[in-house]
Protein backbone atom coordinates (compact mmCIF):
# COMPACT_ATOMS: atom_id res chain seq x y z
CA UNK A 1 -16.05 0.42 -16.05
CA UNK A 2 -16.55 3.79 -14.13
CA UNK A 3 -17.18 1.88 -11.12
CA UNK A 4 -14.13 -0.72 -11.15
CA UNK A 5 -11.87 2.42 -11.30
CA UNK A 6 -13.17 4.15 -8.30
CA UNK A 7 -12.00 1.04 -6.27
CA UNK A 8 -8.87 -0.54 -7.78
CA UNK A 9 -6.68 1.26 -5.06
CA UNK A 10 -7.80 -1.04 -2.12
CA UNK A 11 -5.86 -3.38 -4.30
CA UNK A 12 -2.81 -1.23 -4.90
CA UNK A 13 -2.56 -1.79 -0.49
CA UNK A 14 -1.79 -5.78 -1.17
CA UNK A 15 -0.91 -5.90 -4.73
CA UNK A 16 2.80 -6.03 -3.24
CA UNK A 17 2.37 -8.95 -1.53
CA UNK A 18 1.32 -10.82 -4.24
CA UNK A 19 3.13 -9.88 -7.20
CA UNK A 20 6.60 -9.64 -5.06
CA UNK A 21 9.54 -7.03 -5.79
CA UNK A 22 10.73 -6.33 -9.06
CA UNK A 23 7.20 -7.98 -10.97
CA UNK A 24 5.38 -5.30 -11.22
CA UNK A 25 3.66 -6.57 -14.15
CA UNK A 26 3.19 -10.45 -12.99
CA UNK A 27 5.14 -11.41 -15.20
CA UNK A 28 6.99 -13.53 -13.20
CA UNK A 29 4.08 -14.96 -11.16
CA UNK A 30 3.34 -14.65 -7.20
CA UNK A 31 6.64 -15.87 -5.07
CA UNK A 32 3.95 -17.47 -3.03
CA UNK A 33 2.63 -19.44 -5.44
CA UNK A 34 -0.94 -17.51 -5.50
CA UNK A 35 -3.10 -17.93 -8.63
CA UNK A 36 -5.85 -15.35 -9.68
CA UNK A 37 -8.34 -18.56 -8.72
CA UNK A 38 -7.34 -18.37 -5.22
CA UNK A 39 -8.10 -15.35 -4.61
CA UNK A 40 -11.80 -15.73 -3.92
CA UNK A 41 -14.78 -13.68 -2.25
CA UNK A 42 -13.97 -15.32 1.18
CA UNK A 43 -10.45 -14.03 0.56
CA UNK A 44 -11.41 -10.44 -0.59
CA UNK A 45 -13.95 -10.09 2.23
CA UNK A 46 -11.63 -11.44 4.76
CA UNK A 47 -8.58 -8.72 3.50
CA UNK A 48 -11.01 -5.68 2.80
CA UNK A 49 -14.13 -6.33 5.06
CA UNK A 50 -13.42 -8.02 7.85
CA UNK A 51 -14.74 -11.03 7.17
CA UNK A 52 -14.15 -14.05 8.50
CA UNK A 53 -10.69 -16.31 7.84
CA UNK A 54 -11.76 -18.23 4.71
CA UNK A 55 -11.89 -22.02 6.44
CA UNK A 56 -10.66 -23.26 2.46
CA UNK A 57 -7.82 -21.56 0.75
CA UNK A 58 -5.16 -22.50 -1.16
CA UNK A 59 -3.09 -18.78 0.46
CA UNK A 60 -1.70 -19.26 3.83
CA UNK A 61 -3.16 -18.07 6.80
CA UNK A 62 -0.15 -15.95 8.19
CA UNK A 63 -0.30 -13.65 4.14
CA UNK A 64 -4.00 -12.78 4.35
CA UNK A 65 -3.21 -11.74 7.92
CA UNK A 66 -0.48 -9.24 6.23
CA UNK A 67 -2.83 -8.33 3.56
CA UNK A 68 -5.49 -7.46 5.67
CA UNK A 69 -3.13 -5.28 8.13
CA UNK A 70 -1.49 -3.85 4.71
CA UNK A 71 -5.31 -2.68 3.89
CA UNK A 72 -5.93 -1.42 7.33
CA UNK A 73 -2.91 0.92 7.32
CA UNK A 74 -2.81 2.34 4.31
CA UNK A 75 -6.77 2.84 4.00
CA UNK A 76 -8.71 5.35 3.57
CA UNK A 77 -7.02 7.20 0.97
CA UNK A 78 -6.93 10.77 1.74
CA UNK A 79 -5.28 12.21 -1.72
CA UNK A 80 -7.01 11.14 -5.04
CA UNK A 81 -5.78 13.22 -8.37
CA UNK A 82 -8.03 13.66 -11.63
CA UNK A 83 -8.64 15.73 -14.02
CA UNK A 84 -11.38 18.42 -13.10
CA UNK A 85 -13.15 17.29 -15.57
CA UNK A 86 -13.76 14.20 -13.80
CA UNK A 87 -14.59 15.90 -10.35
CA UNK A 88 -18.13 15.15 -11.44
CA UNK A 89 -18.11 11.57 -12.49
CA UNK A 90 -15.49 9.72 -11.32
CA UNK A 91 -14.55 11.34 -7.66
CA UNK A 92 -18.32 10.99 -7.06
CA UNK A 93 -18.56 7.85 -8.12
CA UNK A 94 -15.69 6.70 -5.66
CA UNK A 95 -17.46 8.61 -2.79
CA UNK A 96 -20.40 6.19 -3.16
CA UNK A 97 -18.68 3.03 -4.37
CA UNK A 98 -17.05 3.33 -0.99
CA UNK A 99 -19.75 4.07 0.93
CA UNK A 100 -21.60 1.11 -0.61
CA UNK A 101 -18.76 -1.55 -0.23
CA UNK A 102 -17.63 -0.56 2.93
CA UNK A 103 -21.01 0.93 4.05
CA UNK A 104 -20.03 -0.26 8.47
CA UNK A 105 -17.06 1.27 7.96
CA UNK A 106 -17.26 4.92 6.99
CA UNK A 107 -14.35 5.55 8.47
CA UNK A 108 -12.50 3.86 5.48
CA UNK A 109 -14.54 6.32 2.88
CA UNK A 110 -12.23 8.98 1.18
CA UNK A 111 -11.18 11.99 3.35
């Protein structure tokens, strides 16, 4: 939908750390063991909002303390490329789908 591709690039910050090198795809499955299941709200809101440590979770401690500081560095994006075309849909649509989600912490809204 319009609105799950306005946000997918938080996950491109972590998506490393659970696919591993050379599995782009997932093909070969997370090196740290890590299904799709485990990776609940708690987790999510721990990584991108600064939630609290989930207190049950199958993914260790130490690699949602990586994923979080992965997010934290490389966010906000500042570049974003589309087609001009899309200037008035989709780039606006990512202006408020990142206000809304991280609404406390504008300074994580595209530059």
């Amino acid at each position: 939908s319009l609105s799950d591709s306005t946000i997918y690039m938080a996950y491109y910050t972590v998506g490393h750390l659970l696919h591993g090198e050379e599995n782009l795809d997932g093909k070969k499955g997370s090196p740290e063991g890590i299904k799709a299941e485990d990776l609940t709200d708690e987790v999510w809101d721990f990584v991108f909002l600064n939630g609290p440590m989930p207190k049950k979770s199958k993914i260790p401690q130490k690699l949602m303390e990586k994923m979080r500081k992965e997010f934290r560095f490389w966010y906000p994006m500042d570049l974003r490329v589309s087609g001009k075309d899309l200037i008035q849909n989709h780039l606006t649509m990512a202006l408020y789908n990142h206000a809304c989600v991280w609404e406390k912490e504008p300074e994580l809204w595209p530059k």
